[in-house]
PDB file of N, CA and C in Angstrom:
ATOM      1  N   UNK A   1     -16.236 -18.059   1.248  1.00  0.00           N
ATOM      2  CA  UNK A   1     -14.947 -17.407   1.077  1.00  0.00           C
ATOM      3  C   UNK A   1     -15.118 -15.902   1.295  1.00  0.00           C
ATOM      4  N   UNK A   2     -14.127 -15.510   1.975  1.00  0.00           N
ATOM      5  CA  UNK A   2     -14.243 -13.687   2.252  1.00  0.00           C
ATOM      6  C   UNK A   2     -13.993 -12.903   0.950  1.00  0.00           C
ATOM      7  N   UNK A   3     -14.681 -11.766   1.340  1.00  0.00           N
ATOM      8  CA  UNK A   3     -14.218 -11.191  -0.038  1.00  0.00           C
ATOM      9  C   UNK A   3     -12.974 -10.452   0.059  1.00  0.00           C
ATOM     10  N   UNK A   4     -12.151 -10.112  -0.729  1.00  0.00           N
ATOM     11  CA  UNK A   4     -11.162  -9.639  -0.559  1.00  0.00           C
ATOM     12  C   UNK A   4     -11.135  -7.858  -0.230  1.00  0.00           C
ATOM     13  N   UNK A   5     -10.409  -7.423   0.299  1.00  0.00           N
ATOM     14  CA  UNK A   5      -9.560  -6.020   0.640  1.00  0.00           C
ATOM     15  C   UNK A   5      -9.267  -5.215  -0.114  1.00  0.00           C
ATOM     16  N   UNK A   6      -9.286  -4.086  -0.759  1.00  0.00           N
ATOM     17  CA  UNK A   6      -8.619  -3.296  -1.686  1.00  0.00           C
ATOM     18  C   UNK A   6      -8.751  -2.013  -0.963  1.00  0.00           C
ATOM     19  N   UNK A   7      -7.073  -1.727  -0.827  1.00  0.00           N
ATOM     20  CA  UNK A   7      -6.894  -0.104  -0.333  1.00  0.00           C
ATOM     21  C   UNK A   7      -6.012   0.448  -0.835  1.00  0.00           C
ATOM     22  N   UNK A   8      -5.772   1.854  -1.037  1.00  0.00           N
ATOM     23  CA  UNK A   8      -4.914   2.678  -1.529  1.00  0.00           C
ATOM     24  C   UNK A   8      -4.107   3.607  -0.773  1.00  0.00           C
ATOM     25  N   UNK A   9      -2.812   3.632  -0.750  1.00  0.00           N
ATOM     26  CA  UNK A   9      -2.050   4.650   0.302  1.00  0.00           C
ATOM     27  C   UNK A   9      -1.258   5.463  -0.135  1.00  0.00           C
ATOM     28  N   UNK A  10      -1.437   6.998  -0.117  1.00  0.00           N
ATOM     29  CA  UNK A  10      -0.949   8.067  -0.668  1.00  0.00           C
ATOM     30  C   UNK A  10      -0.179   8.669  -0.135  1.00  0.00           C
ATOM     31  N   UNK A  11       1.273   8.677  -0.400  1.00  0.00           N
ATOM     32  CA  UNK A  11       2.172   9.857  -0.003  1.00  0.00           C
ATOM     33  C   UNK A  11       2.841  10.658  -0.935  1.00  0.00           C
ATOM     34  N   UNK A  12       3.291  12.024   0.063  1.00  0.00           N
ATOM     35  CA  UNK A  12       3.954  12.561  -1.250  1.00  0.00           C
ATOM     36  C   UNK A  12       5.236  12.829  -0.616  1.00  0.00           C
ATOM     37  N   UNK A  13       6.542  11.936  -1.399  1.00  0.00           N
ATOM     38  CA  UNK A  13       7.846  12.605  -0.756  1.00  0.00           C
ATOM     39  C   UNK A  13       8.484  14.098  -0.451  1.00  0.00           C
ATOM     40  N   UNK A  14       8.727  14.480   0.200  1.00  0.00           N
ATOM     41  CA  UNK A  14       9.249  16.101   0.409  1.00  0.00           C
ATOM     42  C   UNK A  14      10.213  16.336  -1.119  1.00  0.00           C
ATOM     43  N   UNK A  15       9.891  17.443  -1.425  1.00  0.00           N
ATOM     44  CA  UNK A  15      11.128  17.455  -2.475  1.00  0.00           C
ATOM     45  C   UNK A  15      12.525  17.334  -2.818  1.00  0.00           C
ATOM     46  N   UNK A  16      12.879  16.602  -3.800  1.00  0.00           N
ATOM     47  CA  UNK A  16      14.016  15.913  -3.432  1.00  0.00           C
ATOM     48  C   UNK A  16      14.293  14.908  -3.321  1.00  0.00           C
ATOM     49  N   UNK A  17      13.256  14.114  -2.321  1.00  0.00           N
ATOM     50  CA  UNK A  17      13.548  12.728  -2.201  1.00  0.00           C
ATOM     51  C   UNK A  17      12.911  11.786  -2.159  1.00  0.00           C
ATOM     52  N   UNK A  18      12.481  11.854  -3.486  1.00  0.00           N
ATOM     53  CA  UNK A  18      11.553  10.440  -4.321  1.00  0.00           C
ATOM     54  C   UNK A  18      12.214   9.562  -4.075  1.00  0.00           C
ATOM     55  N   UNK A  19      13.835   9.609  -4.706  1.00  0.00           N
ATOM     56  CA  UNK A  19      14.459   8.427  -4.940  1.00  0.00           C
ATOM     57  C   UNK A  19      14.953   7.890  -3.623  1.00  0.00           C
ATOM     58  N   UNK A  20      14.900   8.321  -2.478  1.00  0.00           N
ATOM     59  CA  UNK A  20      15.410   8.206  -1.161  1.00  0.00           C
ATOM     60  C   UNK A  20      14.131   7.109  -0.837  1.00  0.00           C
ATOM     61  N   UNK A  21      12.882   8.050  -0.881  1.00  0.00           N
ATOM     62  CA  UNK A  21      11.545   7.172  -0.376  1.00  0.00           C
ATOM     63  C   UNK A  21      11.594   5.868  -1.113  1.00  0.00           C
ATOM     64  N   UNK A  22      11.723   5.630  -2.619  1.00  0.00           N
ATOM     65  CA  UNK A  22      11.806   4.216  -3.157  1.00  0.00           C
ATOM     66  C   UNK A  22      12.729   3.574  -2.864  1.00  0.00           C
ATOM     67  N   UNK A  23      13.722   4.104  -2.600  1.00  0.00           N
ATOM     68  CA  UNK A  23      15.040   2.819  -2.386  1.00  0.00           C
ATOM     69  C   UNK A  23      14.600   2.278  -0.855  1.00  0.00           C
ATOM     70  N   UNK A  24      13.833   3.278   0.375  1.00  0.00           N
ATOM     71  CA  UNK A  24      13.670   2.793   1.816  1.00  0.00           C
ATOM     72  C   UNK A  24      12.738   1.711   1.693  1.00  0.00           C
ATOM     73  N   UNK A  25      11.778   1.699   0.477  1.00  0.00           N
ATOM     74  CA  UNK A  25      10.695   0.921   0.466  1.00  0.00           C
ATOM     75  C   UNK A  25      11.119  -0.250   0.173  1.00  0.00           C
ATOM     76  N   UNK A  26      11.928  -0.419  -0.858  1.00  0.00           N
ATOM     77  CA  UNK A  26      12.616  -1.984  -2.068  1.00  0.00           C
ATOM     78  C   UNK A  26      12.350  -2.905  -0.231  1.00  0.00           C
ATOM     79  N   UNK A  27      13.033  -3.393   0.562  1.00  0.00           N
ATOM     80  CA  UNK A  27      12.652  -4.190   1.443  1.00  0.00           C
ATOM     81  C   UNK A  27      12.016  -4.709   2.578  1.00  0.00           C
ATOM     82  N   UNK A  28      10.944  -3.231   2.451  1.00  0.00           N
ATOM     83  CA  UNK A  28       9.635  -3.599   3.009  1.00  0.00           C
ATOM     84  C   UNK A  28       8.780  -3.830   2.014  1.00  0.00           C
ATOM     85  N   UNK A  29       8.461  -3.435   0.970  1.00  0.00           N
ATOM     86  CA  UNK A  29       7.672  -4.274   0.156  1.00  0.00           C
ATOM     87  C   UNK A  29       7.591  -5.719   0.115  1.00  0.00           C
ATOM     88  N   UNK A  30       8.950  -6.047  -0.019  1.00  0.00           N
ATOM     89  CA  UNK A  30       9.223  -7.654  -0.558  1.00  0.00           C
ATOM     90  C   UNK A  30       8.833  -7.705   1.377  1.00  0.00           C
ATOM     91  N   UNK A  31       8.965  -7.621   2.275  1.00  0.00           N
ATOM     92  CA  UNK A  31       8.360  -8.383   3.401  1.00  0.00           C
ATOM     93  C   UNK A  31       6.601  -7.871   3.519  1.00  0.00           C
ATOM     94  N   UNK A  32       6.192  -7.181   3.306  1.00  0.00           N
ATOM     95  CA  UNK A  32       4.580  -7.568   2.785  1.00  0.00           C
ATOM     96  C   UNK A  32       3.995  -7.924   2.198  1.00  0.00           C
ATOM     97  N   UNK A  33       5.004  -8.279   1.108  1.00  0.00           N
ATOM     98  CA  UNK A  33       4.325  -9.355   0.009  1.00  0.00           C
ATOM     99  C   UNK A  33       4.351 -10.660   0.570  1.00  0.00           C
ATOM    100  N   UNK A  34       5.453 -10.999   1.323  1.00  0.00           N
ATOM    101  CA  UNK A  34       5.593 -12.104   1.809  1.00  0.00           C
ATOM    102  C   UNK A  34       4.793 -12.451   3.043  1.00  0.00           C
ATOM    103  N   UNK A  35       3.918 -11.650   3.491  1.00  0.00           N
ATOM    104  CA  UNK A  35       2.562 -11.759   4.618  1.00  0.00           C
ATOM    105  C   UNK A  35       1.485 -12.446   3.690  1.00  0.00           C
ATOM    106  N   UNK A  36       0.983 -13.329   5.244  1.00  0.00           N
ATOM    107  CA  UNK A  36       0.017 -13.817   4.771  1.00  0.00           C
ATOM    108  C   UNK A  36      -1.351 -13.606   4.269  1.00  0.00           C
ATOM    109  N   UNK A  37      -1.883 -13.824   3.016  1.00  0.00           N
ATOM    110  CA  UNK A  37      -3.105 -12.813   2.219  1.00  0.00           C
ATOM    111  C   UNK A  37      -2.788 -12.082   1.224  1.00  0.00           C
ATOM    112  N   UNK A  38      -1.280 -11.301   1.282  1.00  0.00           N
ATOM    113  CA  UNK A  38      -0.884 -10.145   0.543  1.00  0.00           C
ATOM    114  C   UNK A  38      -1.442 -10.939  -0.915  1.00  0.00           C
ATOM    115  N   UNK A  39      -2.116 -10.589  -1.560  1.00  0.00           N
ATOM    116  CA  UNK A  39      -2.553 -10.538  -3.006  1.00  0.00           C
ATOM    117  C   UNK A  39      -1.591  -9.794  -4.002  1.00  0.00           C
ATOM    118  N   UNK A  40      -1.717  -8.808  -3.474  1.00  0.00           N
ATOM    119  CA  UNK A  40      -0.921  -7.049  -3.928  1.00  0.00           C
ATOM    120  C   UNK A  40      -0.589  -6.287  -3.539  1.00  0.00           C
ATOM    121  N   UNK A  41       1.069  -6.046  -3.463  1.00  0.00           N
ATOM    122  CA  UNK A  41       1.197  -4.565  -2.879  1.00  0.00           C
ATOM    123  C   UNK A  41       1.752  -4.280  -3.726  1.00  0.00           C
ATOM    124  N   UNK A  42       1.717  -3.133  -4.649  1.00  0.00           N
ATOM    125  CA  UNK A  42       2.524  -2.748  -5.431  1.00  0.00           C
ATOM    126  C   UNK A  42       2.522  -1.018  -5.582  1.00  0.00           C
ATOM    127  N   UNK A  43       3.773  -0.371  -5.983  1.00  0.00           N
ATOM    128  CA  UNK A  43       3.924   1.419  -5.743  1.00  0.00           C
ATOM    129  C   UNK A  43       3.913   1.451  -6.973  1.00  0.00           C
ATOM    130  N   UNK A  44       3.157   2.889  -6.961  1.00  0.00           N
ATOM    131  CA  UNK A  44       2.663   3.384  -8.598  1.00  0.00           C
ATOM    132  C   UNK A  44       2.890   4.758  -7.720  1.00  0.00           C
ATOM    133  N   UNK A  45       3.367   5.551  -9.166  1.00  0.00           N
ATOM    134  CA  UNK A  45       3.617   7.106  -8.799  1.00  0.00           C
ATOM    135  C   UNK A  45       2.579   7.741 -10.204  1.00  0.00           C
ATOM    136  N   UNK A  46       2.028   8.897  -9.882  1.00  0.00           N
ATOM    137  CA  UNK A  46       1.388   9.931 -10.211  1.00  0.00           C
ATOM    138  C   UNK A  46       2.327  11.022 -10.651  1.00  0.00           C
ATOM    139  N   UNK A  47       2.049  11.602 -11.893  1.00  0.00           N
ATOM    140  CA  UNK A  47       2.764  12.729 -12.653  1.00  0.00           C
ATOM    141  C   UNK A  47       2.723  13.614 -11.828  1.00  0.00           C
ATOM    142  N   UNK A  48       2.249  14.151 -11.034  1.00  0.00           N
ATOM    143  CA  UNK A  48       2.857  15.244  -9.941  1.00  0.00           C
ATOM    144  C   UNK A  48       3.824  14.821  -8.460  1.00  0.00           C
ATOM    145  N   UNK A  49       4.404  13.226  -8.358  1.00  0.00           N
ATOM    146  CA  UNK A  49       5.101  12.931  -7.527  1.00  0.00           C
ATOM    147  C   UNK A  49       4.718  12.219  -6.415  1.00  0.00           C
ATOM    148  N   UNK A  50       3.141  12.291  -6.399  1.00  0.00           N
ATOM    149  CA  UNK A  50       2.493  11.985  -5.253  1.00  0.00           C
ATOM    150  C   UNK A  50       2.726  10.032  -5.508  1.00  0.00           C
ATOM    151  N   UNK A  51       3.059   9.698  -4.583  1.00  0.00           N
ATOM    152  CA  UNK A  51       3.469   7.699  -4.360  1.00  0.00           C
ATOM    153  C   UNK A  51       2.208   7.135  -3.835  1.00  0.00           C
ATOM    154  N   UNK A  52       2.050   5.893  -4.262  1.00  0.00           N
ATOM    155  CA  UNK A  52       0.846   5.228  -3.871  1.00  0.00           C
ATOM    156  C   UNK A  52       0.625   3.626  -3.773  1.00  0.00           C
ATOM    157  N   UNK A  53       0.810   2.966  -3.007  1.00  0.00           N
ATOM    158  CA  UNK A  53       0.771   1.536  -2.465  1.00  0.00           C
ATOM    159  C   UNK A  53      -0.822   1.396  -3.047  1.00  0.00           C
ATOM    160  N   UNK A  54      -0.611   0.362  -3.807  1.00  0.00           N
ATOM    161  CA  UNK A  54      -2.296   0.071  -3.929  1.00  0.00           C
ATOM    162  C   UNK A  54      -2.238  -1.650  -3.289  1.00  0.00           C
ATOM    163  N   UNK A  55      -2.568  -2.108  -2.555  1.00  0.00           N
ATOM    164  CA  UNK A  55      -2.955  -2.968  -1.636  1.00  0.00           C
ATOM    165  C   UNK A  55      -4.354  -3.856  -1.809  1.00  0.00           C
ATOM    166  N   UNK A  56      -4.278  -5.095  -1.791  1.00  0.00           N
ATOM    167  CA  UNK A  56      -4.995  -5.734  -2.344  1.00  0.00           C
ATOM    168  C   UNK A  56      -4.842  -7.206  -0.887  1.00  0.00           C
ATOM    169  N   UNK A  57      -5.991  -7.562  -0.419  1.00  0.00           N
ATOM    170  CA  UNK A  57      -5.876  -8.622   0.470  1.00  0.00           C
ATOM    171  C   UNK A  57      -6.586  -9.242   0.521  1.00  0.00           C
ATOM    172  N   UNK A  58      -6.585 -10.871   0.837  1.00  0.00           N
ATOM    173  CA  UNK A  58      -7.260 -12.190   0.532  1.00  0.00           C
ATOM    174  C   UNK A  58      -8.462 -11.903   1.302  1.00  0.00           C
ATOM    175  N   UNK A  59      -8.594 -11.063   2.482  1.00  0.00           N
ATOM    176  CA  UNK A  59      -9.678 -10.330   3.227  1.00  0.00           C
ATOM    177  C   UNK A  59      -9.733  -9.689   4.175  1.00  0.00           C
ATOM    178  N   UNK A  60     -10.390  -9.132   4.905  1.00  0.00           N
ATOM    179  CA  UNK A  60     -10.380  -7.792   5.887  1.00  0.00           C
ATOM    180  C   UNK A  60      -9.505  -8.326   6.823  1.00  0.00           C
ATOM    181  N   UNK A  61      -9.714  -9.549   7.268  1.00  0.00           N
ATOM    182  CA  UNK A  61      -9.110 -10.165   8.628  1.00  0.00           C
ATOM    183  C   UNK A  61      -7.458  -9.812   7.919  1.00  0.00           C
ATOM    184  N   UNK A  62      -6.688 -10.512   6.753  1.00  0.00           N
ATOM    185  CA  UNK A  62      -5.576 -10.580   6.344  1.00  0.00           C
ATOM    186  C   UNK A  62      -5.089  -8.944   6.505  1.00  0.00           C
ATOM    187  N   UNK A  63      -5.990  -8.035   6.156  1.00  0.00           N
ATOM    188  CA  UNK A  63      -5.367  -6.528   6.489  1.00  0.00           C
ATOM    189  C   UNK A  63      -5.474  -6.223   7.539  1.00  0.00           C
ATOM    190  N   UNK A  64      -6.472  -6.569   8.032  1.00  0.00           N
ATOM    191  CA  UNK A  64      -5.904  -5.920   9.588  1.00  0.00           C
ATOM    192  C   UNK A  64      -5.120  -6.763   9.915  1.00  0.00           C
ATOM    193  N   UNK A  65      -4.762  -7.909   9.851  1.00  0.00           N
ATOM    194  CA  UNK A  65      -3.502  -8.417  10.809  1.00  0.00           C
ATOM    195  C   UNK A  65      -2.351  -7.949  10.281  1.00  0.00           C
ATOM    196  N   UNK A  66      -2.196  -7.494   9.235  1.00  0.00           N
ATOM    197  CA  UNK A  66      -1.050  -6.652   8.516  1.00  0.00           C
ATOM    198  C   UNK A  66      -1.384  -5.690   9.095  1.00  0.00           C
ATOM    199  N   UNK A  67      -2.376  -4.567   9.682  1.00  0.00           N
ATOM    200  CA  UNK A  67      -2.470  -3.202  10.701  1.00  0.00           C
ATOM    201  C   UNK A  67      -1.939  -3.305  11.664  1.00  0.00           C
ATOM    202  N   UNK A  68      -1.934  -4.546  12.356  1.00  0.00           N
ATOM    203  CA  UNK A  68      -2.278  -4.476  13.868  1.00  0.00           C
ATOM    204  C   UNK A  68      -0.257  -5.370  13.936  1.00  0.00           C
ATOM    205  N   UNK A  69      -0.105  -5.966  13.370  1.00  0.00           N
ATOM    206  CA  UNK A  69       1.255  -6.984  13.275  1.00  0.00           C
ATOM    207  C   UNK A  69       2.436  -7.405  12.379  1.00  0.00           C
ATOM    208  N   UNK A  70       2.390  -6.597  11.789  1.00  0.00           N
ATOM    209  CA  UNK A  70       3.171  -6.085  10.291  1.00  0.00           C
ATOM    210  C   UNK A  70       4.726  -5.851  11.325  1.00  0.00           C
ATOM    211  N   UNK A  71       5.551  -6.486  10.862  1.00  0.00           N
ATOM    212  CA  UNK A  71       7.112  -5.942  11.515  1.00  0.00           C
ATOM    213  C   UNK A  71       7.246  -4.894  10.328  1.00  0.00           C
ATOM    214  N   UNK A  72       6.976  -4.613   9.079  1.00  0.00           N
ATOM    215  CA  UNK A  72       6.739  -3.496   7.822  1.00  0.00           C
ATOM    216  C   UNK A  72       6.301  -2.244   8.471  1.00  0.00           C
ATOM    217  N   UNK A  73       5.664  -2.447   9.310  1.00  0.00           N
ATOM    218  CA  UNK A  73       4.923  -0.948   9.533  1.00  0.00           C
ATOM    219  C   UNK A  73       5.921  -0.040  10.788  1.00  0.00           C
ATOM    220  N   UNK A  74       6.538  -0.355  11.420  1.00  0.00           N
ATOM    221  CA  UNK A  74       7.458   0.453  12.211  1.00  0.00           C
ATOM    222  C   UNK A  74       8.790   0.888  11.324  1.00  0.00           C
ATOM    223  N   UNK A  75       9.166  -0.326   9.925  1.00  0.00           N
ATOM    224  CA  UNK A  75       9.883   0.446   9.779  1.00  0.00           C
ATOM    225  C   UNK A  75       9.523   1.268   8.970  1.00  0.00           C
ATOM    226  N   UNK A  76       8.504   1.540   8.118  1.00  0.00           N
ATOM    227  CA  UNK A  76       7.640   1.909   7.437  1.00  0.00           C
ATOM    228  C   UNK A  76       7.996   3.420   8.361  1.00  0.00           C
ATOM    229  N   UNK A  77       7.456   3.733   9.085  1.00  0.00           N
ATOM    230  CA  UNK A  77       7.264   5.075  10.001  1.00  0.00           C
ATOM    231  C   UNK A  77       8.472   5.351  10.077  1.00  0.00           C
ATOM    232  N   UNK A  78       9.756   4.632  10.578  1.00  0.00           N
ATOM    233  CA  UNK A  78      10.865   5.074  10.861  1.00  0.00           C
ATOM    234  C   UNK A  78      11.811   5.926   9.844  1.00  0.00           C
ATOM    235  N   UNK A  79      11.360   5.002   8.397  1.00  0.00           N
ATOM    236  CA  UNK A  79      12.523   5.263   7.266  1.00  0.00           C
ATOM    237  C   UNK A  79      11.617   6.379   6.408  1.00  0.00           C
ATOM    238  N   UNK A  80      10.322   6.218   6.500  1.00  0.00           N
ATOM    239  CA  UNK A  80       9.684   7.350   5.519  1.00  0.00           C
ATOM    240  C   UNK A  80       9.331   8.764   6.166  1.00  0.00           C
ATOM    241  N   UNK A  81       8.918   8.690   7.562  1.00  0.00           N
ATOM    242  CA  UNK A  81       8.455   9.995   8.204  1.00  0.00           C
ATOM    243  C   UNK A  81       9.593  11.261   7.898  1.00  0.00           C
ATOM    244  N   UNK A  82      10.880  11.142   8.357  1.00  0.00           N
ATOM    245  CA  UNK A  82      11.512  12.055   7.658  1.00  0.00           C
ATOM    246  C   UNK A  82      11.405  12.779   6.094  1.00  0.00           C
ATOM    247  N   UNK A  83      11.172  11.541   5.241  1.00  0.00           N
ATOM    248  CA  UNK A  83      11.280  11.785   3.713  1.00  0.00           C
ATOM    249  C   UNK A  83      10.052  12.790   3.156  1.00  0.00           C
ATOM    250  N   UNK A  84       8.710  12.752   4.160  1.00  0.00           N
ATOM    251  CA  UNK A  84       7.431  12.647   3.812  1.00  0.00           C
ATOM    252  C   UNK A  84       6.917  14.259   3.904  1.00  0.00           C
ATOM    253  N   UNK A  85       5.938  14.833   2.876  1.00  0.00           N
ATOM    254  CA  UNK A  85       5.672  15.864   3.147  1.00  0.00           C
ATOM    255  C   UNK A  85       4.451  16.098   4.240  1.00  0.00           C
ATOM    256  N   UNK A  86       3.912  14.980   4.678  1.00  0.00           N
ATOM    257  CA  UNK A  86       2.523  14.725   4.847  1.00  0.00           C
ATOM    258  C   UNK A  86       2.522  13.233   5.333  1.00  0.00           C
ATOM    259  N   UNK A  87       1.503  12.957   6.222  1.00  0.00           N
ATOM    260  CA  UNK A  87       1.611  11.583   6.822  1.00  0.00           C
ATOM    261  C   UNK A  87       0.525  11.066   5.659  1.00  0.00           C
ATOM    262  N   UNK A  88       0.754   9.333   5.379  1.00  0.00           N
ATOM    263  CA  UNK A  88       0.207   9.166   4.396  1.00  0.00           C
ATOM    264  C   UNK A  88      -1.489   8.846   4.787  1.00  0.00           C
ATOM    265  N   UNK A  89      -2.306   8.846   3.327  1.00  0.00           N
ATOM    266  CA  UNK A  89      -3.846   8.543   3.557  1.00  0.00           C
ATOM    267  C   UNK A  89      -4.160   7.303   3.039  1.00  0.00           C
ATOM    268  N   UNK A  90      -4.495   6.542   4.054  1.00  0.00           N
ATOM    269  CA  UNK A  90      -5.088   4.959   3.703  1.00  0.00           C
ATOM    270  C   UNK A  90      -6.505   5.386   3.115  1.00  0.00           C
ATOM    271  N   UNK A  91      -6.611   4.685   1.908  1.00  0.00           N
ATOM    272  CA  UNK A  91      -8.395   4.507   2.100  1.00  0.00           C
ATOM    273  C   UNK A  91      -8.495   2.732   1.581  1.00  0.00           C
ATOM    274  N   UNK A  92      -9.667   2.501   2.256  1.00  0.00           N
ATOM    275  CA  UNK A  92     -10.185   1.103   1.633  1.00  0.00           C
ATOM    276  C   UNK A  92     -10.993   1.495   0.759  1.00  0.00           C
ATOM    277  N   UNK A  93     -11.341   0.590  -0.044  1.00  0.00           N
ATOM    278  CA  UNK A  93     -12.062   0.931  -1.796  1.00  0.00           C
ATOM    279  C   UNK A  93     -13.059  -0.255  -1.572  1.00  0.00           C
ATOM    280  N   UNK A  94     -14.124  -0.526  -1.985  1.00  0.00           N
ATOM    281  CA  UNK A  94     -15.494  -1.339  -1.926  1.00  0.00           C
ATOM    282  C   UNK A  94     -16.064  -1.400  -3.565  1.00  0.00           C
ATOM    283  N   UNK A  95     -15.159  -2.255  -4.276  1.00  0.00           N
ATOM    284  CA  UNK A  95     -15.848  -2.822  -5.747  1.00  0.00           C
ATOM    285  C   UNK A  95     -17.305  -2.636  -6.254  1.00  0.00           C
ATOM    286  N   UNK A  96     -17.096  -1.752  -6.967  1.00  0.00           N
ATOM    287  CA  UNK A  96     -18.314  -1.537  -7.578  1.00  0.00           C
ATOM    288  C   UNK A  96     -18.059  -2.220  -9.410  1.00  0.00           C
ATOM    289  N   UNK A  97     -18.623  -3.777  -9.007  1.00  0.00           N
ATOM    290  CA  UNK A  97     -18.310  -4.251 -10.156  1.00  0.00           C
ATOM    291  C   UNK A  97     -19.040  -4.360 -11.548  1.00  0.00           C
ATOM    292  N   UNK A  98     -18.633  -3.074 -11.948  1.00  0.00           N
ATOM    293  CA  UNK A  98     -18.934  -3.276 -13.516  1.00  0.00           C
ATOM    294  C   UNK A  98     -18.769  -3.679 -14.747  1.00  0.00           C
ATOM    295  N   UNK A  99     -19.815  -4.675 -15.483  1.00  0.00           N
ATOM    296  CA  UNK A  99     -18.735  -5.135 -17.158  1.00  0.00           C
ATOM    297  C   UNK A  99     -18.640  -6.473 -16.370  1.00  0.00           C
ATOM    298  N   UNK A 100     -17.292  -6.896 -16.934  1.00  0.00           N
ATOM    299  CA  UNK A 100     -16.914  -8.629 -16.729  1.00  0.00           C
ATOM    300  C   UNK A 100     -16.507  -8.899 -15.543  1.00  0.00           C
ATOM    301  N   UNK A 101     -16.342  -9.901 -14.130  1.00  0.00           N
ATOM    302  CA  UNK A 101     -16.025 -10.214 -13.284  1.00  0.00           C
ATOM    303  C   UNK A 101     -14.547  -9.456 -13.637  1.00  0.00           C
ATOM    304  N   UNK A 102     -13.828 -10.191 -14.102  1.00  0.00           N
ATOM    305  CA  UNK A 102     -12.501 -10.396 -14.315  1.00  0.00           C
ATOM    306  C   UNK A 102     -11.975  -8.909 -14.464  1.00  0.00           C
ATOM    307  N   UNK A 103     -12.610  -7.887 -14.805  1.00  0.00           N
ATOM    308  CA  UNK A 103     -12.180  -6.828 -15.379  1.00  0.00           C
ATOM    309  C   UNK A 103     -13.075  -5.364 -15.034  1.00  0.00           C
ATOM    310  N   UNK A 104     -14.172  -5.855 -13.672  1.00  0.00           N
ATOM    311  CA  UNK A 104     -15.051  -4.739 -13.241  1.00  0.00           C
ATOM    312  C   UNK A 104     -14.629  -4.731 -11.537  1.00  0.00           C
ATOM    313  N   UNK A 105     -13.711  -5.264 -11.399  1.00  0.00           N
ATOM    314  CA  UNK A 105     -13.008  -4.936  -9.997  1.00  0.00           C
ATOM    315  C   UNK A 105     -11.588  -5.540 -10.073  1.00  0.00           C
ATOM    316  N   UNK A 106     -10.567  -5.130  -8.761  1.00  0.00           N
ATOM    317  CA  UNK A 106      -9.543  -5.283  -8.596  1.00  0.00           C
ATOM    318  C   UNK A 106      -9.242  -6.707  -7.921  1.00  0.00           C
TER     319      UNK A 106
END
């Protein structure tokens, strides 16, 4: 079995329009969750505003075919690039599992 994917994606809305950037997201989320692999996508915000997709996939192959074939990701560019102060930063994350299976990685 592959191991699974974990990445994190950081943007920060221009000021002003947090609530613009979350409402564009509400139905691309629900269509990447609904890709095949998606484990997790879920947006978490940071006390200084900065937004963050933390991304979770059944395995490398399942994210990149979400890179490479995602109907999410054009509109993704279309509806957020305006909103955005900054184009966002993907990183992939590599489990460094410490303590209990269940509770020393994502």
């Amino acid at each position: 079995m592959p191991d699974p994917l974990v990445a994190v994606v950081s943007f920060l809305p221009l000021p002003g329009r947090r609530d613009d950037v979350v409402e564009a997201l509400g139905p691309i989320i629900e269509m990447v969750q609904a890709e095949p692999g998606c484990l997790l996508y879920a947006l978490h915000e940071a006390s200084d505003g900065t937004l963050f997709f933390i991304e979770k996939w059944a395995s490398k192959a399942d994210a990149d075919h979400h890179g490479s074939t995602s109907a999410a990701l054009p509109l993704l560019a279309e509806r957020l690039s305006p909103l955005l102060s900054a184009i966002p930063v993907i990183t992939e994350l590599t489990p460094l599992p410490v303590g209990t299976p269940q509770q020393g990685s994502l």
